[in-house]
Structures are given as C-alpha cells and as structure tokens.
C-alpha atoms as a PDB file:
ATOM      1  CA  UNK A   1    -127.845  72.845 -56.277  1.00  0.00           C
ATOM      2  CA  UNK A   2    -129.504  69.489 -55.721  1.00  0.00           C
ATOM      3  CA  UNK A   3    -132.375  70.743 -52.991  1.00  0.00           C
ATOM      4  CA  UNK A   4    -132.262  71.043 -48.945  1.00  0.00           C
ATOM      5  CA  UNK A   5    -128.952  68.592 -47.385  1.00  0.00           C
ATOM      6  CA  UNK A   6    -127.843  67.727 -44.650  1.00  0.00           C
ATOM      7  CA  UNK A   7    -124.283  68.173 -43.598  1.00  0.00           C
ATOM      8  CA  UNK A   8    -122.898  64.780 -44.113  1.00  0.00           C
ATOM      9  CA  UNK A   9    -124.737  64.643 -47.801  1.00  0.00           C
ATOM     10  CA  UNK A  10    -122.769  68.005 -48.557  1.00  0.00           C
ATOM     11  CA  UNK A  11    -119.747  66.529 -47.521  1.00  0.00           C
ATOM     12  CA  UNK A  12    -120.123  63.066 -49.078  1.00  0.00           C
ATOM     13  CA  UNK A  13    -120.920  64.696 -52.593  1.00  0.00           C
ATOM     14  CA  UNK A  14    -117.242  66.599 -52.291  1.00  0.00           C
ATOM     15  CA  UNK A  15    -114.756  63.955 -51.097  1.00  0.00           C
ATOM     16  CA  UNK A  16    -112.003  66.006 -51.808  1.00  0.00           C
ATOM     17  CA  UNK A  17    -113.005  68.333 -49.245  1.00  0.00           C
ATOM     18  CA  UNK A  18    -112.710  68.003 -45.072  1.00  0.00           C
ATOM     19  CA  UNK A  19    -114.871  68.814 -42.989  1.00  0.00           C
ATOM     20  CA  UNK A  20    -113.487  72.378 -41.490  1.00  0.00           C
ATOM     21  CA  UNK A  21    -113.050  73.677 -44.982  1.00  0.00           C
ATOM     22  CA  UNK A  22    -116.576  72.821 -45.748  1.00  0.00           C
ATOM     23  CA  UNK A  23    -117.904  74.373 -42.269  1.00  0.00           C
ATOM     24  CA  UNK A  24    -115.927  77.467 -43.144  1.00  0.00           C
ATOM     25  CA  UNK A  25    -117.262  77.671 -46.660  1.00  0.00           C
ATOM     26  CA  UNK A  26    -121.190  76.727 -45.417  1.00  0.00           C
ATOM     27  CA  UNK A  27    -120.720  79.807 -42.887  1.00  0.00           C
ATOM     28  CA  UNK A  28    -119.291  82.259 -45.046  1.00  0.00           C
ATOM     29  CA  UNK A  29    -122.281  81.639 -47.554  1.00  0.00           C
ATOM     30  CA  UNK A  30    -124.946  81.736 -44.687  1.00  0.00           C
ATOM     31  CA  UNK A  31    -125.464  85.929 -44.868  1.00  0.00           C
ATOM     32  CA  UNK A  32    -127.542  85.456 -48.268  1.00  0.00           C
ATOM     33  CA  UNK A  33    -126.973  82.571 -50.036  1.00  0.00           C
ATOM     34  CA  UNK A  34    -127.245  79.418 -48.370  1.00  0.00           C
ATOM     35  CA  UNK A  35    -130.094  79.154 -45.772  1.00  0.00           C
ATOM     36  CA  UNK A  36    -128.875  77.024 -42.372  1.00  0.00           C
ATOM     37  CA  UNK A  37    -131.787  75.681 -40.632  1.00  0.00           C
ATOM     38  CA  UNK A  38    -131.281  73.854 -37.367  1.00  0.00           C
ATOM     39  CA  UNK A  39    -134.045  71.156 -35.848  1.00  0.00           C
ATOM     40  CA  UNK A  40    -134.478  71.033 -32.153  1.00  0.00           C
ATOM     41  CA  UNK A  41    -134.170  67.304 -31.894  1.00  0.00           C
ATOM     42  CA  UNK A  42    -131.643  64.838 -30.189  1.00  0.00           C
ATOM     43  CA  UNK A  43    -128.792  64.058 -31.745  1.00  0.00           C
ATOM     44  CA  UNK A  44    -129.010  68.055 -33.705  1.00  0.00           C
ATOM     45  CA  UNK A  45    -130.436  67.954 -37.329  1.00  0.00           C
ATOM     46  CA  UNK A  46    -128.956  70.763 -39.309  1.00  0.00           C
ATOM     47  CA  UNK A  47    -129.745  71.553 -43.182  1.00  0.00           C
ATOM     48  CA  UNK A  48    -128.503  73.524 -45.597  1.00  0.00           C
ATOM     49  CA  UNK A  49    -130.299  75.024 -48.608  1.00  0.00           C
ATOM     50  CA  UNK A  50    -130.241  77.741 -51.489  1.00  0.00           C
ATOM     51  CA  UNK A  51    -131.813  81.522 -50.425  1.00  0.00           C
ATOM     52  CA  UNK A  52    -133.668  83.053 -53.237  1.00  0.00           C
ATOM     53  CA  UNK A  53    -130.318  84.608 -53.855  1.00  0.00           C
ATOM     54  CA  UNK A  54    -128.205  81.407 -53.822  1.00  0.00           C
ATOM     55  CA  UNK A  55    -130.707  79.847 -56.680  1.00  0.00           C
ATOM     56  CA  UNK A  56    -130.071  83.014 -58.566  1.00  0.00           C
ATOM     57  CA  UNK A  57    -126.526  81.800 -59.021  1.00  0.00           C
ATOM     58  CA  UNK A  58    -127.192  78.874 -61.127  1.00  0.00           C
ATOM     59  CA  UNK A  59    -127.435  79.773 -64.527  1.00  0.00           C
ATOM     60  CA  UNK A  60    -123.740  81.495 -63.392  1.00  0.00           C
ATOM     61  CA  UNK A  61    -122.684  78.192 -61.494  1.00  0.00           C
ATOM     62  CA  UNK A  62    -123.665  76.140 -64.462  1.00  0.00           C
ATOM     63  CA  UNK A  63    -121.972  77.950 -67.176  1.00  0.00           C
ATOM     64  CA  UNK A  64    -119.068  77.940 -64.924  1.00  0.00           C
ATOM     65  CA  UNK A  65    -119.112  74.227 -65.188  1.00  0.00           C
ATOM     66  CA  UNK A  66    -120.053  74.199 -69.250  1.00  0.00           C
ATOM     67  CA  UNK A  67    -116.694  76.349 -69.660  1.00  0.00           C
ATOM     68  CA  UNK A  68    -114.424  74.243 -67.290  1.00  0.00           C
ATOM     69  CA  UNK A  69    -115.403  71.138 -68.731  1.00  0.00           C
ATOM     70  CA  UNK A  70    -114.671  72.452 -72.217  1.00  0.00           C
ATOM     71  CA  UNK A  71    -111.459  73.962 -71.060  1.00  0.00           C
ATOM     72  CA  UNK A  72    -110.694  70.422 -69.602  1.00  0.00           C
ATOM     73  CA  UNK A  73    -111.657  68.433 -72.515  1.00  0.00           C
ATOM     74  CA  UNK A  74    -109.114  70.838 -74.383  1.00  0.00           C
ATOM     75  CA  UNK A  75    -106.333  70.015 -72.293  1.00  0.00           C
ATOM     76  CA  UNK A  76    -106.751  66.384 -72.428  1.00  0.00           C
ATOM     77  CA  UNK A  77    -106.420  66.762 -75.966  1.00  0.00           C
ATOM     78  CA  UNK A  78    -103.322  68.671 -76.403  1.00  0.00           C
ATOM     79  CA  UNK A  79     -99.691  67.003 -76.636  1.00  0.00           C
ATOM     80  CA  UNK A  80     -98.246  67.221 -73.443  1.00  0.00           C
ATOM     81  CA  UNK A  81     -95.004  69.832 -74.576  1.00  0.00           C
ATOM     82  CA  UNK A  82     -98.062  72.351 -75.279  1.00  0.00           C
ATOM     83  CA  UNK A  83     -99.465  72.517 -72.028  1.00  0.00           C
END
C-alpha cells in the first residue's frame, strides 16, 4: 500500500515472513493485482506495485485492519479464563 518496492523493502516491512512465502504470495497476486516490473540492468532490479485493481482493495484492506485491531484491543482486555 505504501507506493512502487522493491523486493527486499517488501520483505523488510514483514519480518515475520521468508522469503519463498513472500515470492509465492508476490506471484500469485501478479495476474491483476500487483504489477511486477523488471529493469534490464546488472545486478536485476525488480519492483512491485498496486494494478488499478490492487488499489481498489484498500478501503477493504484498511477496514480489515480497523476491525482486527479492535478485535485485538478486545482481547487484551479480557481476563484470561474468558478467552
């Protein structure tokens, strides 16, 4: 959501995540939502950004987030024997 980024940004922004999973994930998205553009240049520059479909995701993605953070902010709260 943050713009075009390069492969290592992408993966530096996700720690959690290793590098096949996110190569699997960046393909799978590549037939419509995320746009892979490759640069003829030495060592290979590759970026990744949002198609016109991709961006058309966000106000999804970010109520996604809204709700999750809300659902996780309810949790915290709760006694432990309730959860």
């Amino acid at each position: 959501m943050k713009g075009t980024q390069r492969f290592g940004e992408l993966r530096k922004s996700i720690p959690e995540i290793s590098q096949k999973v996110l190569t699997e994930n960046l393909r799978s998205m590549e037939d419509g939502i995320v746009i892979r553009t490759v640069f003829a240049e030495v060592p290979p520059r590759v970026e990744y950004s949002l198609s016109e479909l991709g961006n058309s995701l966000k106000p999804i993605i970010f109520s996604m987030e809204t709700w999750g953070l809300g659902y996780q902010k309810l949790n915290e709260e709760l006694p432990n024997d309730t959860q």
